[in-house]
PDB file of N, CA and C in Angstrom:
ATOM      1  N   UNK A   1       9.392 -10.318  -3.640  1.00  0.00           N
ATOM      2  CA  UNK A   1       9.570 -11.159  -4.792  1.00  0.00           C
ATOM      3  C   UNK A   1      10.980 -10.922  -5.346  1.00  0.00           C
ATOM      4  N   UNK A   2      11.581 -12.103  -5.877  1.00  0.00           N
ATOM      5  CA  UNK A   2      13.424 -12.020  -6.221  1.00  0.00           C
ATOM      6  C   UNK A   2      13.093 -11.370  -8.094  1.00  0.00           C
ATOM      7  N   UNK A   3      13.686 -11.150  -8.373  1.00  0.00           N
ATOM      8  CA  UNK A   3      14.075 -10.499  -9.886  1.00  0.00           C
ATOM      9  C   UNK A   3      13.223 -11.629 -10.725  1.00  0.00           C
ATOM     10  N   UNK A   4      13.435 -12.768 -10.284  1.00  0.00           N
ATOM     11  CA  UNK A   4      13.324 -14.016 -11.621  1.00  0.00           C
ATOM     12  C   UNK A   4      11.593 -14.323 -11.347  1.00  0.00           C
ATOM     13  N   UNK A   5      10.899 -14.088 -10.135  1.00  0.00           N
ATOM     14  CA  UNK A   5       9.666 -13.888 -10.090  1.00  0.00           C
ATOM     15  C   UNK A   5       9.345 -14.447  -8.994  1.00  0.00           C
ATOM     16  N   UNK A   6      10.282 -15.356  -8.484  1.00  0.00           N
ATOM     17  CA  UNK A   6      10.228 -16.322  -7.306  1.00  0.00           C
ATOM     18  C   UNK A   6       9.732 -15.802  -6.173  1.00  0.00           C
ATOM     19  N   UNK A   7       9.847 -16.164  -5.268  1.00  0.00           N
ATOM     20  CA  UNK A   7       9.431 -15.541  -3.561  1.00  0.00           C
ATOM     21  C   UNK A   7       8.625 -14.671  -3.686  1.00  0.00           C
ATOM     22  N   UNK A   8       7.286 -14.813  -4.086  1.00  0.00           N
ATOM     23  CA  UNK A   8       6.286 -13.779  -3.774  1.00  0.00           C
ATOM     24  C   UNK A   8       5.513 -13.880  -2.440  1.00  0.00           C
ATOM     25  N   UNK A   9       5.323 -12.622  -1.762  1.00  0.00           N
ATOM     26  CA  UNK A   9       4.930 -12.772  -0.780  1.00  0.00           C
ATOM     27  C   UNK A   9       3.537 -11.881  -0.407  1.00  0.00           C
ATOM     28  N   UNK A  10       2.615 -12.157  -0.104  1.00  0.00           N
ATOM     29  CA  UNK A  10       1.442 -11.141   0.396  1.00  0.00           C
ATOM     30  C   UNK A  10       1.948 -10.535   0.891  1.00  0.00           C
ATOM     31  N   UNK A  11       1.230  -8.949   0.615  1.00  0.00           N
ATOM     32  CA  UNK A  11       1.788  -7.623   1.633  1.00  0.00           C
ATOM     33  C   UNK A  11       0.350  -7.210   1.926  1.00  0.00           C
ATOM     34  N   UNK A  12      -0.716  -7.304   1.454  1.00  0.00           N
ATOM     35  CA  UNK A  12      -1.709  -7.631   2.402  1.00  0.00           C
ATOM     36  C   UNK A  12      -2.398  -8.187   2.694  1.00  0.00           C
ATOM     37  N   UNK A  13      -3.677  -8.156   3.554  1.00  0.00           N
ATOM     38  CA  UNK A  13      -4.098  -9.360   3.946  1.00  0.00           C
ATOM     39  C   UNK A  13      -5.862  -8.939   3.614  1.00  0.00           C
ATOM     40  N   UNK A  14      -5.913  -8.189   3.599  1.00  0.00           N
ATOM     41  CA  UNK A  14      -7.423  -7.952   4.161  1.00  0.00           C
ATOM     42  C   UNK A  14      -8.284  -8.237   2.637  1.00  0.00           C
ATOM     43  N   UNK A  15      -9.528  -8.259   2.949  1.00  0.00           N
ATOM     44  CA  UNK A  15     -10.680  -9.102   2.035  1.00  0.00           C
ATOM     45  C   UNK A  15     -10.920  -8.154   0.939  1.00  0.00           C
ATOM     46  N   UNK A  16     -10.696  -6.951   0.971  1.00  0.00           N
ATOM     47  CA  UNK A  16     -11.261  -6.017  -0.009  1.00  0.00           C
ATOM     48  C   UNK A  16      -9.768  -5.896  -1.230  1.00  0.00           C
ATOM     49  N   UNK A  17     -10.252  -5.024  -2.026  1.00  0.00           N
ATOM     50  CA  UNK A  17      -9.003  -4.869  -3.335  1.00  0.00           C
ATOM     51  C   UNK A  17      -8.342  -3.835  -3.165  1.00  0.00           C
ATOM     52  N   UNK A  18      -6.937  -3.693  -2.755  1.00  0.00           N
ATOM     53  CA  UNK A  18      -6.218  -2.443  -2.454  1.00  0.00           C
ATOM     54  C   UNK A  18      -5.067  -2.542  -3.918  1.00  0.00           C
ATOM     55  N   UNK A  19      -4.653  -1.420  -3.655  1.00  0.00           N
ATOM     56  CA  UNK A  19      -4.280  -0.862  -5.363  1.00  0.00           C
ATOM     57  C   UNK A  19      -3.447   0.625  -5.327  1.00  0.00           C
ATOM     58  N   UNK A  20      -2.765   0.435  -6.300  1.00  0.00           N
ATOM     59  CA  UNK A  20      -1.949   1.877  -6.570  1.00  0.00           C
ATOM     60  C   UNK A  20      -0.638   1.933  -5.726  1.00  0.00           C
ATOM     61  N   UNK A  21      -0.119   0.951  -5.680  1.00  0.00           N
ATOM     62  CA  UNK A  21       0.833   0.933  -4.439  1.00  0.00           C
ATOM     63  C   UNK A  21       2.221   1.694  -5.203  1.00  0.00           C
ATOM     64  N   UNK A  22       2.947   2.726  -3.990  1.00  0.00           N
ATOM     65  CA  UNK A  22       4.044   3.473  -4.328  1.00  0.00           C
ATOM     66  C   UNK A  22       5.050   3.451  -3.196  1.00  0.00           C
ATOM     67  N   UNK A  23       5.963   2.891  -3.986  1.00  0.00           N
ATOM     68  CA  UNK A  23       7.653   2.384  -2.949  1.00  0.00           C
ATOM     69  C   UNK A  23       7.836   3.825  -2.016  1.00  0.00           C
ATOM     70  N   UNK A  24       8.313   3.945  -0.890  1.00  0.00           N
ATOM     71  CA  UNK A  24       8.675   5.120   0.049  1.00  0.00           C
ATOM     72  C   UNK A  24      10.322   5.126  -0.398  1.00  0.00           C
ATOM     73  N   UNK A  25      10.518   6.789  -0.608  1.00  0.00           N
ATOM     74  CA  UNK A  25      12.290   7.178  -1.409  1.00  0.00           C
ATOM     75  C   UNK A  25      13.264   5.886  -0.977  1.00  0.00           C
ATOM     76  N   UNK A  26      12.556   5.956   0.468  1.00  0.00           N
ATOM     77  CA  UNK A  26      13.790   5.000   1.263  1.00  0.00           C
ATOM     78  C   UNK A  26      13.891   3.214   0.882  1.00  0.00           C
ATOM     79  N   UNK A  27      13.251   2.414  -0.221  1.00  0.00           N
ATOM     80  CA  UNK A  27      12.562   1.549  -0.067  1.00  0.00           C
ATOM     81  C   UNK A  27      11.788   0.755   1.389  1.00  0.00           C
ATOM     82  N   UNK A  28      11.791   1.475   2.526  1.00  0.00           N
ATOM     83  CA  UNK A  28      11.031   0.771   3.466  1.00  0.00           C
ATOM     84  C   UNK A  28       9.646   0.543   3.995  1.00  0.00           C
ATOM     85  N   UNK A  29       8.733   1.530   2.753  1.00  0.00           N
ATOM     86  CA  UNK A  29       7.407   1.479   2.588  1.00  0.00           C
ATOM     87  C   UNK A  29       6.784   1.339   1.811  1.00  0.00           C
ATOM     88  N   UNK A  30       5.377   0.760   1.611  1.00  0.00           N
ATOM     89  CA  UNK A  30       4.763   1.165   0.512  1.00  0.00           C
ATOM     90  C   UNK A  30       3.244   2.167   0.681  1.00  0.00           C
ATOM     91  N   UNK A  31       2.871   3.022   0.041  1.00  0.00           N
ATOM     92  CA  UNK A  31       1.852   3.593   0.348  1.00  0.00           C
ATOM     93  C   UNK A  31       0.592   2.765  -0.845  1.00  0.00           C
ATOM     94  N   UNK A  32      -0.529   2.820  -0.353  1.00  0.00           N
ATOM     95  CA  UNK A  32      -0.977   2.231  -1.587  1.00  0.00           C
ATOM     96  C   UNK A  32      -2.480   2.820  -0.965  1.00  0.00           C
ATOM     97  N   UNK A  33      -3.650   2.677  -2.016  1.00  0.00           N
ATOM     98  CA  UNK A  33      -5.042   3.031  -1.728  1.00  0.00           C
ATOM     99  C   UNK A  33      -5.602   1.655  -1.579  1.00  0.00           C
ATOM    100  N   UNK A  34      -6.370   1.715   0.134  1.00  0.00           N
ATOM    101  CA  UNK A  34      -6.774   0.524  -0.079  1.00  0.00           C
ATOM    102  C   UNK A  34      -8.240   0.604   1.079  1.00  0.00           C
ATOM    103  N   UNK A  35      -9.276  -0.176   0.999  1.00  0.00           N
ATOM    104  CA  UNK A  35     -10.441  -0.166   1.398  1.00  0.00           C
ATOM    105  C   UNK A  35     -10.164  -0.031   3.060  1.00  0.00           C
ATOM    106  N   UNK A  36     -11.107   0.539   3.277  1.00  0.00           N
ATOM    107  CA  UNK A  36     -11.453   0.675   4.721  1.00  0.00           C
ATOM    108  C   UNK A  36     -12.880   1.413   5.463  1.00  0.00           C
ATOM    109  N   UNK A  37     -13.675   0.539   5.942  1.00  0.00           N
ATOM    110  CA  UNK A  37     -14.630   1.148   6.294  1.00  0.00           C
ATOM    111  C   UNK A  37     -15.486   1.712   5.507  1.00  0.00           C
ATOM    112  N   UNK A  38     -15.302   1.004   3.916  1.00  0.00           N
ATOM    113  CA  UNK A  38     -16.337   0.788   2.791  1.00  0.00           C
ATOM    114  C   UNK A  38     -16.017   1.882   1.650  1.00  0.00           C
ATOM    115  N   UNK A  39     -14.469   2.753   2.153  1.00  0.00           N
ATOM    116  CA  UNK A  39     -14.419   3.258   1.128  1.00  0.00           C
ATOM    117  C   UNK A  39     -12.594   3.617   0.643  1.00  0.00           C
ATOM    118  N   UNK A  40     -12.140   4.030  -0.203  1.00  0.00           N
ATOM    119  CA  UNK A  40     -10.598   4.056  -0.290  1.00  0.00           C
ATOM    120  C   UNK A  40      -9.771   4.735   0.401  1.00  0.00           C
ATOM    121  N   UNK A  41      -9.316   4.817   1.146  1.00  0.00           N
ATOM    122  CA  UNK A  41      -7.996   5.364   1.991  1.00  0.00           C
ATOM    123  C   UNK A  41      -7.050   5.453   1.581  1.00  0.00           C
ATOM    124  N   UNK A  42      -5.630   6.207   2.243  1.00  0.00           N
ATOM    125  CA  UNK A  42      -4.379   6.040   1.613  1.00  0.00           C
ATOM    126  C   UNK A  42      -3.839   5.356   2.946  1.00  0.00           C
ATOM    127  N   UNK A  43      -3.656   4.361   2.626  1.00  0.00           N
ATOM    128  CA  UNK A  43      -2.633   3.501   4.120  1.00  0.00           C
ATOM    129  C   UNK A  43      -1.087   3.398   3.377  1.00  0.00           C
ATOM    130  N   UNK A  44      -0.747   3.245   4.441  1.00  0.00           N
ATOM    131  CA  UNK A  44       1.049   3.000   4.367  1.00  0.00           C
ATOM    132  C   UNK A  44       1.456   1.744   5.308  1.00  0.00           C
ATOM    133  N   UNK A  45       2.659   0.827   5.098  1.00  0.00           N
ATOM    134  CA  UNK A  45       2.959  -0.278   5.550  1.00  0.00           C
ATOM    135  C   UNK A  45       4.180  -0.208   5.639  1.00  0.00           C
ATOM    136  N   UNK A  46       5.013  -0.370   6.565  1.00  0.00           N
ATOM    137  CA  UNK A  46       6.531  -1.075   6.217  1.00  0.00           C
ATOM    138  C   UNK A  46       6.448  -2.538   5.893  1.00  0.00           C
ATOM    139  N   UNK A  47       7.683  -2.283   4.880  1.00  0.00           N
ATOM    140  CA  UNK A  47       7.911  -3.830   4.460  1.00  0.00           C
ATOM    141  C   UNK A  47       8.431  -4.184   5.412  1.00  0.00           C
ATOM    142  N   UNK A  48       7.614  -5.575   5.244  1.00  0.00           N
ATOM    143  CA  UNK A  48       7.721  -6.543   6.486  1.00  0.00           C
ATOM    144  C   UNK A  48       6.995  -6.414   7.638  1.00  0.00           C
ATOM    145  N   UNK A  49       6.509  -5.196   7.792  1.00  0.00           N
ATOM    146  CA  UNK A  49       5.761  -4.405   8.887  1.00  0.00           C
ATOM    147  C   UNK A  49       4.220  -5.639   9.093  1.00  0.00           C
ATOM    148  N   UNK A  50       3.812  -5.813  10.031  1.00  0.00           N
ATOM    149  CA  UNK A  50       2.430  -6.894  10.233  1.00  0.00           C
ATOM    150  C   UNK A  50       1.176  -5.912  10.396  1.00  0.00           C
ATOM    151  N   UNK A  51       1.009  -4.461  10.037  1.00  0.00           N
ATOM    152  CA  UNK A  51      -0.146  -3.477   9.896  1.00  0.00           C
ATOM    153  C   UNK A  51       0.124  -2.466   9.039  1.00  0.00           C
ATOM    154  N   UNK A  52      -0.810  -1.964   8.795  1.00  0.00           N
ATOM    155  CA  UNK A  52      -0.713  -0.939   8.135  1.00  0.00           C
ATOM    156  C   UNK A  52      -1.285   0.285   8.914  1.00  0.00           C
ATOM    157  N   UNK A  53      -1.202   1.365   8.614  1.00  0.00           N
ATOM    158  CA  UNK A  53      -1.224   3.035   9.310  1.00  0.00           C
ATOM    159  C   UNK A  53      -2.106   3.493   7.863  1.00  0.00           C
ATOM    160  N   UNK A  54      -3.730   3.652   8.191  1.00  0.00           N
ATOM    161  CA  UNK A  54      -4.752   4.807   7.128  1.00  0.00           C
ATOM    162  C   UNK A  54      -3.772   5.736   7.528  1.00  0.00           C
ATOM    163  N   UNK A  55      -3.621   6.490   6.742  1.00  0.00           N
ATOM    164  CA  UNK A  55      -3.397   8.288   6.360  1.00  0.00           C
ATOM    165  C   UNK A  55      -4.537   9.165   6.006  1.00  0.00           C
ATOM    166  N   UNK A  56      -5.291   8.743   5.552  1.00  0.00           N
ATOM    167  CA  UNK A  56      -7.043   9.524   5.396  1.00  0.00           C
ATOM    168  C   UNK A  56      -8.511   8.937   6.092  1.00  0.00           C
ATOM    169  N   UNK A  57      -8.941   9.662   6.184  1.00  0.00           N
ATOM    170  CA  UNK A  57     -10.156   9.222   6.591  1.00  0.00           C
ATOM    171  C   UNK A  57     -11.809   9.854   5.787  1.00  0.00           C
ATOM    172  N   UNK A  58     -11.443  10.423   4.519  1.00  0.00           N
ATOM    173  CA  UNK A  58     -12.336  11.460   4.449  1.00  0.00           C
ATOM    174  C   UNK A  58     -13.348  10.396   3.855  1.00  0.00           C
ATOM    175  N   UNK A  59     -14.602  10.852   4.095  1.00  0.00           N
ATOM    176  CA  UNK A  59     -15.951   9.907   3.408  1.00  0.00           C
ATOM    177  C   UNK A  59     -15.788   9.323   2.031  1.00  0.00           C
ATOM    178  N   UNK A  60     -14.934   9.975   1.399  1.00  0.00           N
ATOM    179  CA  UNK A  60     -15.033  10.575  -0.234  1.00  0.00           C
ATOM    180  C   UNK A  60     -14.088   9.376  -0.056  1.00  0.00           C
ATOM    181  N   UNK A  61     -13.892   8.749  -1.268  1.00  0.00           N
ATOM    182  CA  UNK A  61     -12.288   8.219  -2.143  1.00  0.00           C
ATOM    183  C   UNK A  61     -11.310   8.444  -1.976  1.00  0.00           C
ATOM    184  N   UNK A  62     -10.371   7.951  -1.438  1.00  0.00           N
ATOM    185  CA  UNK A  62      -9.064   8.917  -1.991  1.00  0.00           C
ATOM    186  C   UNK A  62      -8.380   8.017  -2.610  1.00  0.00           C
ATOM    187  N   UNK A  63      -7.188   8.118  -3.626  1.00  0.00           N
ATOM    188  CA  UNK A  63      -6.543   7.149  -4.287  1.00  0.00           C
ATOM    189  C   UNK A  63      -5.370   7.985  -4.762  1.00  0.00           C
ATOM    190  N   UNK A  64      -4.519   7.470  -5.362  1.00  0.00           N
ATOM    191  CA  UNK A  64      -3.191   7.823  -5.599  1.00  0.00           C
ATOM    192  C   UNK A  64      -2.190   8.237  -5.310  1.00  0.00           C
ATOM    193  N   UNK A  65      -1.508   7.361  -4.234  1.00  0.00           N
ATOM    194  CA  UNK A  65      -0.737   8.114  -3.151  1.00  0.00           C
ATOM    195  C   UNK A  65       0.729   8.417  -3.473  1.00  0.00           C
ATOM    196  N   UNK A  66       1.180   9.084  -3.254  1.00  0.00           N
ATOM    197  CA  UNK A  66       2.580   9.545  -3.609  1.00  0.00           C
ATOM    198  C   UNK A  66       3.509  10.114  -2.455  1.00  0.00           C
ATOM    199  N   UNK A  67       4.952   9.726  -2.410  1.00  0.00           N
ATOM    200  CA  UNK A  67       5.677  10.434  -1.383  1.00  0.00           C
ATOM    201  C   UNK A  67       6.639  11.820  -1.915  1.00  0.00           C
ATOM    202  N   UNK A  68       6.544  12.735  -1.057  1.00  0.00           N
ATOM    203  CA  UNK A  68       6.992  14.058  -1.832  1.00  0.00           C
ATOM    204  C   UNK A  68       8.057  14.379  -0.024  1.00  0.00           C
ATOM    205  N   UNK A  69       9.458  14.787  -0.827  1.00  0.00           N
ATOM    206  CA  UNK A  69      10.554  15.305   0.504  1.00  0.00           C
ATOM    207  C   UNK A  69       9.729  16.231   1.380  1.00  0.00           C
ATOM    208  N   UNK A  70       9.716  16.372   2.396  1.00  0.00           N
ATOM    209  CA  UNK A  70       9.717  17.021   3.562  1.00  0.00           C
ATOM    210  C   UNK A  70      10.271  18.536   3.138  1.00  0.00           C
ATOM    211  N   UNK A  71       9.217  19.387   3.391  1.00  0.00           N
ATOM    212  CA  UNK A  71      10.057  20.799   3.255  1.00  0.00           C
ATOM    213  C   UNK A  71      10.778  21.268   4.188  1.00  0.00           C
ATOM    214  N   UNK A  72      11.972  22.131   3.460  1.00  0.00           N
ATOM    215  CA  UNK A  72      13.143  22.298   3.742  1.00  0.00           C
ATOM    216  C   UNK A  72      13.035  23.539   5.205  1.00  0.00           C
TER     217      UNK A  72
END
């Protein structure tokens, strides 16, 4: 989407409600919590990217994803 509100574009696609989405340092990702297999995951996407990559799988919820530097 441009500054003025214009060009919005779906970044996802799928039927359920995904949420919490957080820009990657680099802007080339977003991580966000979003349904899968009936319950919340943390998936990640590149912008522009046509899939997304779960990062969790645990039975439970997970939600609030955040990117933290790589230790040194």
């Amino acid at each position: 989407m441009r500054a003025n509100g214009t060009g919005v574009v779906r970044f996802t696609t799928g039927p359920a409600y995904d949420r919490e989405p957080a820009w990657s340092p680099d802007g080339a990702s977003i991580a966000y919590a979003g349904v899968v297999g009936g319950d919340f995951d943390i998936r990640v996407k590149a912008i522009g990217g046509s899939s997304a990559v779960t990062l969790t799988t645990s039975p439970a919820n997970d939600y609030d994803p955040a990117w933290q530097p790589l230790p040194r």
